[in-house]
PDB file of N, CA and C in Angstrom:
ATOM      1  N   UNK A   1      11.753   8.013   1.091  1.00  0.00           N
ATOM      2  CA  UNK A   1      10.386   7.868   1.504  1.00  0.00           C
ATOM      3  C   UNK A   1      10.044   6.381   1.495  1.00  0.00           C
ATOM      4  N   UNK A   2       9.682   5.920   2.415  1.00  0.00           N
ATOM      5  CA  UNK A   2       9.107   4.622   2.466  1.00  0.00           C
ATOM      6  C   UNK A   2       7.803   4.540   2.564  1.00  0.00           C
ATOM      7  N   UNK A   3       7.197   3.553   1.674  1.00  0.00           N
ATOM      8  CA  UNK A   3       5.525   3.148   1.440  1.00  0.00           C
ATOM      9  C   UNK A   3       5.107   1.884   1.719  1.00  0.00           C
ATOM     10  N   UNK A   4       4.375   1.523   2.258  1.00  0.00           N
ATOM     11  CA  UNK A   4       3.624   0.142   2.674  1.00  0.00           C
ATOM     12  C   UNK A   4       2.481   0.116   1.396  1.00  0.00           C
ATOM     13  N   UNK A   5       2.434  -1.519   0.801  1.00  0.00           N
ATOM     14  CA  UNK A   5       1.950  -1.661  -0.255  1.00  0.00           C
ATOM     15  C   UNK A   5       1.216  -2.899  -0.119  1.00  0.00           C
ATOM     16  N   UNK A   6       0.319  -2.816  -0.008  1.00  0.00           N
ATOM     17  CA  UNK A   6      -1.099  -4.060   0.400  1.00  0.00           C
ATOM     18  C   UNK A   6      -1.921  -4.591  -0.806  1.00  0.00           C
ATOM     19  N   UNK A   7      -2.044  -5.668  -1.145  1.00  0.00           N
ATOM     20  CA  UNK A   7      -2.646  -6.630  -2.444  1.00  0.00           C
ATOM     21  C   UNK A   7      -1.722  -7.099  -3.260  1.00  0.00           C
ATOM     22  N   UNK A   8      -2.207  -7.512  -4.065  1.00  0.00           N
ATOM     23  CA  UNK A   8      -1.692  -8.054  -5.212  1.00  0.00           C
ATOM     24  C   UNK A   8      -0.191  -9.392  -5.030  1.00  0.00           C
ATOM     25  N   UNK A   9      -0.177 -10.402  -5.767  1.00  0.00           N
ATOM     26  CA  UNK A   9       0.702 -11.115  -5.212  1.00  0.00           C
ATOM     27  C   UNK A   9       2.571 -10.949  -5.750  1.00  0.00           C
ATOM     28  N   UNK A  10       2.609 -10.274  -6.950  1.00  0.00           N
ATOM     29  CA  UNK A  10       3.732  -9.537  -6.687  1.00  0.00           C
ATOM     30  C   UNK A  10       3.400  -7.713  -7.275  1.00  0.00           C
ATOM     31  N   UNK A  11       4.445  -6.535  -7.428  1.00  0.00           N
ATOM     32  CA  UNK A  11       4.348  -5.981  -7.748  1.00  0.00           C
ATOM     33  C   UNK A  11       4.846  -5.435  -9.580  1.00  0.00           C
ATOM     34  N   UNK A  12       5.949  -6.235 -10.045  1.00  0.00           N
ATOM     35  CA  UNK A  12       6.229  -6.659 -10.805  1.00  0.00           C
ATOM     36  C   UNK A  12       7.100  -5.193 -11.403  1.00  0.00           C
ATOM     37  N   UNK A  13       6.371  -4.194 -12.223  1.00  0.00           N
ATOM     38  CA  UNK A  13       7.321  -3.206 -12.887  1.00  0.00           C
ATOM     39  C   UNK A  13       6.949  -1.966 -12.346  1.00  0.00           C
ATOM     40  N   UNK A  14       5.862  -1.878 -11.292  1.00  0.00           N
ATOM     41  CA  UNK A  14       5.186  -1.184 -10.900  1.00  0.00           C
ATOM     42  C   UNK A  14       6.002  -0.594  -9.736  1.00  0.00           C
ATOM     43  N   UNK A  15       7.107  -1.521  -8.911  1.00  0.00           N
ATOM     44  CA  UNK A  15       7.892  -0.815  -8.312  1.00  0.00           C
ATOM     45  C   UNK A  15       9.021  -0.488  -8.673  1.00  0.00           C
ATOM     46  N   UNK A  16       9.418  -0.391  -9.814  1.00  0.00           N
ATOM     47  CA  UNK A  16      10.419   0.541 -10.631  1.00  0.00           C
ATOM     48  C   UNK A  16      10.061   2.142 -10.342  1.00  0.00           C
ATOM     49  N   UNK A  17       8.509   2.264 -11.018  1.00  0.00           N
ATOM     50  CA  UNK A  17       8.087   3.538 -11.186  1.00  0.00           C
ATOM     51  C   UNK A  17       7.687   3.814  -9.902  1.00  0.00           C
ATOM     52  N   UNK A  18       7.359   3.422  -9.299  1.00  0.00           N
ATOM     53  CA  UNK A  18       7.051   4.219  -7.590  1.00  0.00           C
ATOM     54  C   UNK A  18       8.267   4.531  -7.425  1.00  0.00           C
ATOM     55  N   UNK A  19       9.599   3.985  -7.349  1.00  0.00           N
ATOM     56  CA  UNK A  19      11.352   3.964  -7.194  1.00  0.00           C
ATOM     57  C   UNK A  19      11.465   5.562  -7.565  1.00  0.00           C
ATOM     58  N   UNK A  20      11.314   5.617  -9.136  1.00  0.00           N
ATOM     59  CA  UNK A  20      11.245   6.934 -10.105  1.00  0.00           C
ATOM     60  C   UNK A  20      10.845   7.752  -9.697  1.00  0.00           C
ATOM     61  N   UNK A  21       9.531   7.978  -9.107  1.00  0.00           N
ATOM     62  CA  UNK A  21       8.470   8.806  -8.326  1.00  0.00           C
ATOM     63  C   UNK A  21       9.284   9.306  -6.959  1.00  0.00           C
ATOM     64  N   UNK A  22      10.501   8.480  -6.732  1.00  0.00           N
ATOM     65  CA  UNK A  22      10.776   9.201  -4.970  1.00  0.00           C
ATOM     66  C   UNK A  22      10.654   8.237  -3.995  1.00  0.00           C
ATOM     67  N   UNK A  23      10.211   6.940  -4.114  1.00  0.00           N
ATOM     68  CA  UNK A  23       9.516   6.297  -3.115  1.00  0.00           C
ATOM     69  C   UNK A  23      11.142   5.273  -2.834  1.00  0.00           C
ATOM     70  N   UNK A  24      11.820   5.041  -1.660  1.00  0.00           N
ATOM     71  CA  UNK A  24      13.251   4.884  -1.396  1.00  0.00           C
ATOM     72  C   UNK A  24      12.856   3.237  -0.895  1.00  0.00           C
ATOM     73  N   UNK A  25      12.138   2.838  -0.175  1.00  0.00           N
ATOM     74  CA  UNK A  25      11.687   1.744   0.197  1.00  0.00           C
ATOM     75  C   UNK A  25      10.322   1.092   0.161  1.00  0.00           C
ATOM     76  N   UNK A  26       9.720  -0.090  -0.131  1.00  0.00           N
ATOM     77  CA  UNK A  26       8.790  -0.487  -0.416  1.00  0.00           C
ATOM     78  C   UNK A  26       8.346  -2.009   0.273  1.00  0.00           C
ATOM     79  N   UNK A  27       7.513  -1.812   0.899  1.00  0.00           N
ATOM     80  CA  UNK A  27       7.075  -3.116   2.002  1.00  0.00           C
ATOM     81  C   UNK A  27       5.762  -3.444   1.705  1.00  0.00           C
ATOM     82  N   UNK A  28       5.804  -4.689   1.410  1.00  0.00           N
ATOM     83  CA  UNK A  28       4.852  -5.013   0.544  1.00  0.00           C
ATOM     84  C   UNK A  28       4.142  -6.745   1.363  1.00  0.00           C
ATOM     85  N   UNK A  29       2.679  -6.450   1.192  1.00  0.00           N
ATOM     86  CA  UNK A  29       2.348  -7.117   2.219  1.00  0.00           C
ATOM     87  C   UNK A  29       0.859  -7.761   1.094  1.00  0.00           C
ATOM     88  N   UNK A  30       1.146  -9.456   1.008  1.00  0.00           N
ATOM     89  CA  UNK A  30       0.029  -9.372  -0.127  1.00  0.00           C
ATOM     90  C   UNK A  30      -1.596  -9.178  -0.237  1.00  0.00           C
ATOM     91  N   UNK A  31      -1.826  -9.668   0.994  1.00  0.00           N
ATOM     92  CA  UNK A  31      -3.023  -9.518   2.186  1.00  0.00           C
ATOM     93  C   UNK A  31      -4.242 -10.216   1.127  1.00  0.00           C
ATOM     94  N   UNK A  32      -3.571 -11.436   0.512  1.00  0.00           N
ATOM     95  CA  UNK A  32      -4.636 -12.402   0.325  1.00  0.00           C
ATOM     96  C   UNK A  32      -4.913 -13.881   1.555  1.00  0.00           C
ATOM     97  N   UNK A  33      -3.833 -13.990   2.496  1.00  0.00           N
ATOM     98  CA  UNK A  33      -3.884 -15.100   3.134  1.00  0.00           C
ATOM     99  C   UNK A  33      -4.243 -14.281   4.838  1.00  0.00           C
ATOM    100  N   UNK A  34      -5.452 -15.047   5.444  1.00  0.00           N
ATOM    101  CA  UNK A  34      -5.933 -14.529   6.451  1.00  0.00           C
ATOM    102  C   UNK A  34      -4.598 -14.382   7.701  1.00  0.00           C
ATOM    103  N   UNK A  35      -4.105 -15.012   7.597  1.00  0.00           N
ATOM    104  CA  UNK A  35      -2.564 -15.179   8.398  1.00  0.00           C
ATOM    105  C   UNK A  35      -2.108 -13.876   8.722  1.00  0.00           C
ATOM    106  N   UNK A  36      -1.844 -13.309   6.855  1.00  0.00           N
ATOM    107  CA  UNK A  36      -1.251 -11.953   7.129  1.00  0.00           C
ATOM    108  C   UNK A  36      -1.603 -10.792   8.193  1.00  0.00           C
ATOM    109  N   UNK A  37      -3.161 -10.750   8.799  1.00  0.00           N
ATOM    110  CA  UNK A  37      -3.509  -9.827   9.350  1.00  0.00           C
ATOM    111  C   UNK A  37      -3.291  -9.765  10.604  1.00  0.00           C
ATOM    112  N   UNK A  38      -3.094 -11.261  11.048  1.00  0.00           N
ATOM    113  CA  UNK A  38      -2.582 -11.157  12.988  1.00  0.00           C
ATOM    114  C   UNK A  38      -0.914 -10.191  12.618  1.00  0.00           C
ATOM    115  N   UNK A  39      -0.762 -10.502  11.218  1.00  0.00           N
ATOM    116  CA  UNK A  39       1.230  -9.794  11.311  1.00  0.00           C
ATOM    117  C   UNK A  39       1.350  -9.048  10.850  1.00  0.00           C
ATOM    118  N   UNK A  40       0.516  -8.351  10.567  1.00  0.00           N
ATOM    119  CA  UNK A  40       0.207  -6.778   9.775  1.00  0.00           C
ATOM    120  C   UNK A  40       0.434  -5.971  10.555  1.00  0.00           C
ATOM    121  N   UNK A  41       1.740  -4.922  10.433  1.00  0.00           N
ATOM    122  CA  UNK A  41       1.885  -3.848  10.768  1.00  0.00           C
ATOM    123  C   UNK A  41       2.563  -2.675  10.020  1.00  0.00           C
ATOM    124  N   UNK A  42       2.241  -1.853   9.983  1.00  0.00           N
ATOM    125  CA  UNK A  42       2.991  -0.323   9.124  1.00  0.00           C
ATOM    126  C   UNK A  42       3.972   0.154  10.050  1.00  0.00           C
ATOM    127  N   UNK A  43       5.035   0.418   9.149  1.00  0.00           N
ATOM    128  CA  UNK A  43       6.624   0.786   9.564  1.00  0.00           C
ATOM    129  C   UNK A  43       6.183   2.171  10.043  1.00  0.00           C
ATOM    130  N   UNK A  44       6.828   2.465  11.141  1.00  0.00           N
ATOM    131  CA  UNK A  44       6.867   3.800  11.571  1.00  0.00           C
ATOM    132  C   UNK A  44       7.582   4.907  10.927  1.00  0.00           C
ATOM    133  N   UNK A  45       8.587   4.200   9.743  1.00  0.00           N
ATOM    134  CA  UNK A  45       8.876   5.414   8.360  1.00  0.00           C
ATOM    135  C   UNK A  45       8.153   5.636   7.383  1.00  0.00           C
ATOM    136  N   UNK A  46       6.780   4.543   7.150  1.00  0.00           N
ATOM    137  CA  UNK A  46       5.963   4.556   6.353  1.00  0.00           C
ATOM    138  C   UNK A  46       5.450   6.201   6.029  1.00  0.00           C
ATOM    139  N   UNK A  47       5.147   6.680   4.460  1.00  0.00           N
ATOM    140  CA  UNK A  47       4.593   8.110   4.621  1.00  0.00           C
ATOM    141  C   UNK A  47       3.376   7.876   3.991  1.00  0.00           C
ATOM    142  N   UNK A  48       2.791   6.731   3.723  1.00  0.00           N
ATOM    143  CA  UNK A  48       1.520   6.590   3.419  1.00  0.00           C
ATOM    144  C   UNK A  48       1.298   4.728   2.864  1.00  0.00           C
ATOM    145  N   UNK A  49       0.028   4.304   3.174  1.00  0.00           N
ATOM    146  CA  UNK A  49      -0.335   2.609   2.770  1.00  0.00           C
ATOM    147  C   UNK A  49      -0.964   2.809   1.112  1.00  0.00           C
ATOM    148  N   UNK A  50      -0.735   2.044   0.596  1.00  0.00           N
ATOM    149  CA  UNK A  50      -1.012   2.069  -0.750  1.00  0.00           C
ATOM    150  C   UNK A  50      -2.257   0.877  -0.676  1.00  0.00           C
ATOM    151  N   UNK A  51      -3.235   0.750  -1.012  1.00  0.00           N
ATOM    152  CA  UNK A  51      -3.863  -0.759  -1.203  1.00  0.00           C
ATOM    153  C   UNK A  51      -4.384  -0.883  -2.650  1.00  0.00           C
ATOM    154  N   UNK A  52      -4.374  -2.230  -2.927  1.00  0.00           N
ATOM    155  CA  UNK A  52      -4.788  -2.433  -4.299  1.00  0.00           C
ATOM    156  C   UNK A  52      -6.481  -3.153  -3.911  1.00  0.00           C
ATOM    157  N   UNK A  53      -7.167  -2.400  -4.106  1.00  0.00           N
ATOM    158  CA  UNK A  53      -8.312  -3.008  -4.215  1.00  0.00           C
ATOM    159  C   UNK A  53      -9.005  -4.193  -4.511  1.00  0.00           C
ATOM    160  N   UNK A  54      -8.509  -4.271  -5.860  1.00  0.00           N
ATOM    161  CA  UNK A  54      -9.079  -5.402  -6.608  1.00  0.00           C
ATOM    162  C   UNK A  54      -7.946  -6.758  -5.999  1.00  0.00           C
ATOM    163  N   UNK A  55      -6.964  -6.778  -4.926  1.00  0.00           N
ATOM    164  CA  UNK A  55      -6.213  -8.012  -4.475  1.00  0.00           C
ATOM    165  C   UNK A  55      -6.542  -8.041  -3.136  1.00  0.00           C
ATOM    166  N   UNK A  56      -7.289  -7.881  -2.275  1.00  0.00           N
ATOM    167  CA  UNK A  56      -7.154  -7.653  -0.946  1.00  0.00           C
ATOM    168  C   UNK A  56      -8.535  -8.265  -0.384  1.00  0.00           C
ATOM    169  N   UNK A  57      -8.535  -8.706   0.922  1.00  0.00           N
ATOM    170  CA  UNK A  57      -9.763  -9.483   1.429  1.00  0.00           C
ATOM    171  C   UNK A  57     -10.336  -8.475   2.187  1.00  0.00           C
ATOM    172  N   UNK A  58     -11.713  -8.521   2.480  1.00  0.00           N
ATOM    173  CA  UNK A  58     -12.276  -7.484   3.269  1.00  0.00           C
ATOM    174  C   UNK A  58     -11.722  -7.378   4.851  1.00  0.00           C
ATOM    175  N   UNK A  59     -11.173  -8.592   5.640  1.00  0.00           N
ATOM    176  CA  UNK A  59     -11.258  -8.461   6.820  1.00  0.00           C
ATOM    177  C   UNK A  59      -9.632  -7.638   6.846  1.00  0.00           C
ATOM    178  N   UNK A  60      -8.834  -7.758   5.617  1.00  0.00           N
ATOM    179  CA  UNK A  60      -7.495  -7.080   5.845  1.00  0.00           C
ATOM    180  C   UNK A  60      -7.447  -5.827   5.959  1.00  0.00           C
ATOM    181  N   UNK A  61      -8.285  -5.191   4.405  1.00  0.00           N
ATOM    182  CA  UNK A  61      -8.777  -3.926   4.432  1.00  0.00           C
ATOM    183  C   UNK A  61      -9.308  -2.652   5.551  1.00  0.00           C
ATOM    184  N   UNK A  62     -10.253  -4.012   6.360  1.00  0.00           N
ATOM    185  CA  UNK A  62     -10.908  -3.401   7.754  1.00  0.00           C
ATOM    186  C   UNK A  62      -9.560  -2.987   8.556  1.00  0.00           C
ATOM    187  N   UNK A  63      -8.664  -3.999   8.913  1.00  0.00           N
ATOM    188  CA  UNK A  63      -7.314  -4.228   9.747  1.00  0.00           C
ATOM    189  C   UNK A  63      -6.901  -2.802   9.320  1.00  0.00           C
ATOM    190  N   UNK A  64      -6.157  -2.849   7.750  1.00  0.00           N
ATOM    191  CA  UNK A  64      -5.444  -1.689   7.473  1.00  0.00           C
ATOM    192  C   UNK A  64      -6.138  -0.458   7.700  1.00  0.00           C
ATOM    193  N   UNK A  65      -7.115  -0.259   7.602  1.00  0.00           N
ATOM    194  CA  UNK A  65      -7.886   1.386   7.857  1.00  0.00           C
ATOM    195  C   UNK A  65      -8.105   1.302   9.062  1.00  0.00           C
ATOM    196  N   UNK A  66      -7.931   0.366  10.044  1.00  0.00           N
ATOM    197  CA  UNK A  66      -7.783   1.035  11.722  1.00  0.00           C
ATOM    198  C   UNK A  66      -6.051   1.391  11.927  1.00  0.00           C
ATOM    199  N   UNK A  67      -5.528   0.367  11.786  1.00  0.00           N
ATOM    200  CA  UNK A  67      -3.769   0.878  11.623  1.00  0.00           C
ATOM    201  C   UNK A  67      -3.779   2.051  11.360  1.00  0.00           C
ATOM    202  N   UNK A  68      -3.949   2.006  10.018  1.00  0.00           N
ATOM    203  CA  UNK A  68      -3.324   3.641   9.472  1.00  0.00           C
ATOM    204  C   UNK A  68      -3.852   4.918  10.152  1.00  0.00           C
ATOM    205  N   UNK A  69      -5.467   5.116  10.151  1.00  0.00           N
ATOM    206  CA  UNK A  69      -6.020   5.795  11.262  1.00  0.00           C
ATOM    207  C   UNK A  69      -5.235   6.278  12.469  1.00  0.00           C
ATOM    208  N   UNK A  70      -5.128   4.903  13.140  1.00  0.00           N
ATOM    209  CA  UNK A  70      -4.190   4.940  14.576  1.00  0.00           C
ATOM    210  C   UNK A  70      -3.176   5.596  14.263  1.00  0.00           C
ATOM    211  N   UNK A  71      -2.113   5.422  13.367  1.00  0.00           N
ATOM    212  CA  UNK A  71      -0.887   5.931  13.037  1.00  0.00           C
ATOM    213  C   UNK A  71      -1.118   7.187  12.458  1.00  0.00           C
ATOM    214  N   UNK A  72      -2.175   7.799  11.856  1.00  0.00           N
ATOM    215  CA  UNK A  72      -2.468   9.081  11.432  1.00  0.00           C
ATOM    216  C   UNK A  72      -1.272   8.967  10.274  1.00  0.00           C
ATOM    217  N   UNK A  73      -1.700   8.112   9.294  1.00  0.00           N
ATOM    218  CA  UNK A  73      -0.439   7.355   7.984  1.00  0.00           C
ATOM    219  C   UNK A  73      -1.789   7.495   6.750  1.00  0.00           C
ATOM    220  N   UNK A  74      -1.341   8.544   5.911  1.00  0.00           N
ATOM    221  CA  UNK A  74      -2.150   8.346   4.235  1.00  0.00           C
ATOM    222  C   UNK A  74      -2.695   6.754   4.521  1.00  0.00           C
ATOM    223  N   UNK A  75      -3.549   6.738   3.661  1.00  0.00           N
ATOM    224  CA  UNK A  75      -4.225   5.329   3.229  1.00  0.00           C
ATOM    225  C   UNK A  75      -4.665   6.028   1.473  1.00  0.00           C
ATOM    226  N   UNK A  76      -3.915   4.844   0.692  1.00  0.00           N
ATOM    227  CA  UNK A  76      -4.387   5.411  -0.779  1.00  0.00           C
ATOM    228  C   UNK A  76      -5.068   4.344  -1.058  1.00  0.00           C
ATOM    229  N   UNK A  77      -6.299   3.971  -2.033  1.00  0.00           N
ATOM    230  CA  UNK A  77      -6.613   3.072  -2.221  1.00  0.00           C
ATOM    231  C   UNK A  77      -6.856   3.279  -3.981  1.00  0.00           C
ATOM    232  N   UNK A  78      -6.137   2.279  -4.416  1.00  0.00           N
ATOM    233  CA  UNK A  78      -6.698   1.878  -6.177  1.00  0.00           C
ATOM    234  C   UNK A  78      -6.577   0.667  -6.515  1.00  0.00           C
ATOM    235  N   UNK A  79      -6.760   0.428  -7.849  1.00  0.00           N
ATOM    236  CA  UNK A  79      -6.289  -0.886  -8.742  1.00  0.00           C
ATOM    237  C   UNK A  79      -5.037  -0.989  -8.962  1.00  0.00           C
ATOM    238  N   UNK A  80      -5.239  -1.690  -9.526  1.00  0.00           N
ATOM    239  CA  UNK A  80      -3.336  -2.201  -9.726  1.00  0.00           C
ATOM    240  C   UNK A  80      -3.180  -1.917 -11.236  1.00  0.00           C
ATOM    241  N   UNK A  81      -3.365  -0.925 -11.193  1.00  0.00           N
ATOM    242  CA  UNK A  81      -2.398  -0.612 -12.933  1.00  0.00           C
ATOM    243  C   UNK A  81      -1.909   1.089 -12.608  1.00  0.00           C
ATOM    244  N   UNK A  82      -0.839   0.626 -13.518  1.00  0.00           N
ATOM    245  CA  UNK A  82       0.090   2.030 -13.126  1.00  0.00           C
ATOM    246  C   UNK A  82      -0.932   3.316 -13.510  1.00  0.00           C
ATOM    247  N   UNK A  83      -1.771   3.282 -14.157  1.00  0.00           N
ATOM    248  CA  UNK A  83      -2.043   4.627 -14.416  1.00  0.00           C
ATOM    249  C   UNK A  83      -3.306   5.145 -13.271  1.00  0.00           C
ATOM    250  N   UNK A  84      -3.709   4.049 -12.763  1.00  0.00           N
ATOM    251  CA  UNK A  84      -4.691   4.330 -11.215  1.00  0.00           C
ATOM    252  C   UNK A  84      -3.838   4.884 -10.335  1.00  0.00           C
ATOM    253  N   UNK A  85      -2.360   3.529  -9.969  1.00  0.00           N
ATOM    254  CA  UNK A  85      -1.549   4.566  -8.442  1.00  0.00           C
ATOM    255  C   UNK A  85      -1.094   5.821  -9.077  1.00  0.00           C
ATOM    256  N   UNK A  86      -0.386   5.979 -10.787  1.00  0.00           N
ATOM    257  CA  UNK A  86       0.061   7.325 -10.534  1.00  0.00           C
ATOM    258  C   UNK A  86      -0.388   8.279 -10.231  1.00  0.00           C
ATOM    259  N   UNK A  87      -1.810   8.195 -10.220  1.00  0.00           N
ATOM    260  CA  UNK A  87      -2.914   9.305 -10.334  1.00  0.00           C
ATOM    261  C   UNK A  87      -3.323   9.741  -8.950  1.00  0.00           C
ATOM    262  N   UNK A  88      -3.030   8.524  -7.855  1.00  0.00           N
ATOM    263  CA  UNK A  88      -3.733   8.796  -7.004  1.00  0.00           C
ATOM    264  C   UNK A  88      -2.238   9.315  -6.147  1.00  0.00           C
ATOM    265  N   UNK A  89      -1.325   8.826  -6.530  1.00  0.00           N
ATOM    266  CA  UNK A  89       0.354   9.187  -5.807  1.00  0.00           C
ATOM    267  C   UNK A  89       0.432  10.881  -6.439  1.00  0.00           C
ATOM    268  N   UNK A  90       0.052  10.798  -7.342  1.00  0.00           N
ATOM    269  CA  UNK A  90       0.210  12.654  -7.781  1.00  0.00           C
ATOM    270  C   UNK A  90      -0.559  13.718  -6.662  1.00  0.00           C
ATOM    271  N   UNK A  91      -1.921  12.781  -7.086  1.00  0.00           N
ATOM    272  CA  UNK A  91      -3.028  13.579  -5.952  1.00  0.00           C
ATOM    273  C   UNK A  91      -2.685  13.548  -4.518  1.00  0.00           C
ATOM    274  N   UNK A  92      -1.141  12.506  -4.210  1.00  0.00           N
ATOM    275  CA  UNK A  92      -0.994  12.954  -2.612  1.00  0.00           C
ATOM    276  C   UNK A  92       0.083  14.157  -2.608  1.00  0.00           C
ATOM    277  N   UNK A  93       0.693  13.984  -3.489  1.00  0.00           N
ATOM    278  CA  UNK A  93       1.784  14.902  -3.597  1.00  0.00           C
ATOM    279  C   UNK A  93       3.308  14.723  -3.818  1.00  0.00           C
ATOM    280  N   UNK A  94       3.246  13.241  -4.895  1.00  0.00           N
ATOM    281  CA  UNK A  94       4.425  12.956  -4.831  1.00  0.00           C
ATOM    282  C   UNK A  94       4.636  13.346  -5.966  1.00  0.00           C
TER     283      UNK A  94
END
């Protein structure tokens, strides 16, 4: 399963446990520098966008929820501590 992962400037131990969870590939996009959004795109193996809230600029955010939309691709949105994504990765069904 591959996941697209938006904020924060690295992910650090947090993609161990997504690894654990099932998740086979991880593309990770930091979406603090306005740059990123002309080159923002979700992989067509993507099975859902992860965003970290508390790392992300509003105009990226806007970007990513028309993408994913378009692509008809999960959009999860939390903080960045493991016990927010696990909660919200359970509630998708991983």
């Amino acid at each position: 399963m591959t996941a697209l992962v938006i904020g924060a400037d690295y992910l650090g131990g947090m993609e161990q446990k997504m690894r654990d969870m099932g998740i086979t590939e991880i593309a990770h996009i930091t979406g603090r520098n306005p740059g990123e959004v002309k080159r923002m795109h979700i992989p067509k193996a993507a099975a859902f966008v992860l965003v970290f809230t508390d790392y992300i600029n509003h105009n990226m955010a806007k970007v990513v929820k028309s993408h994913a939309k378009a692509q008809s691709v999960p959009l999860v949105y939390a903080k960045r501590s493991w016990s927010a994504v696990e909660h919200k990765l359970v509630g998708l069904g991983l």
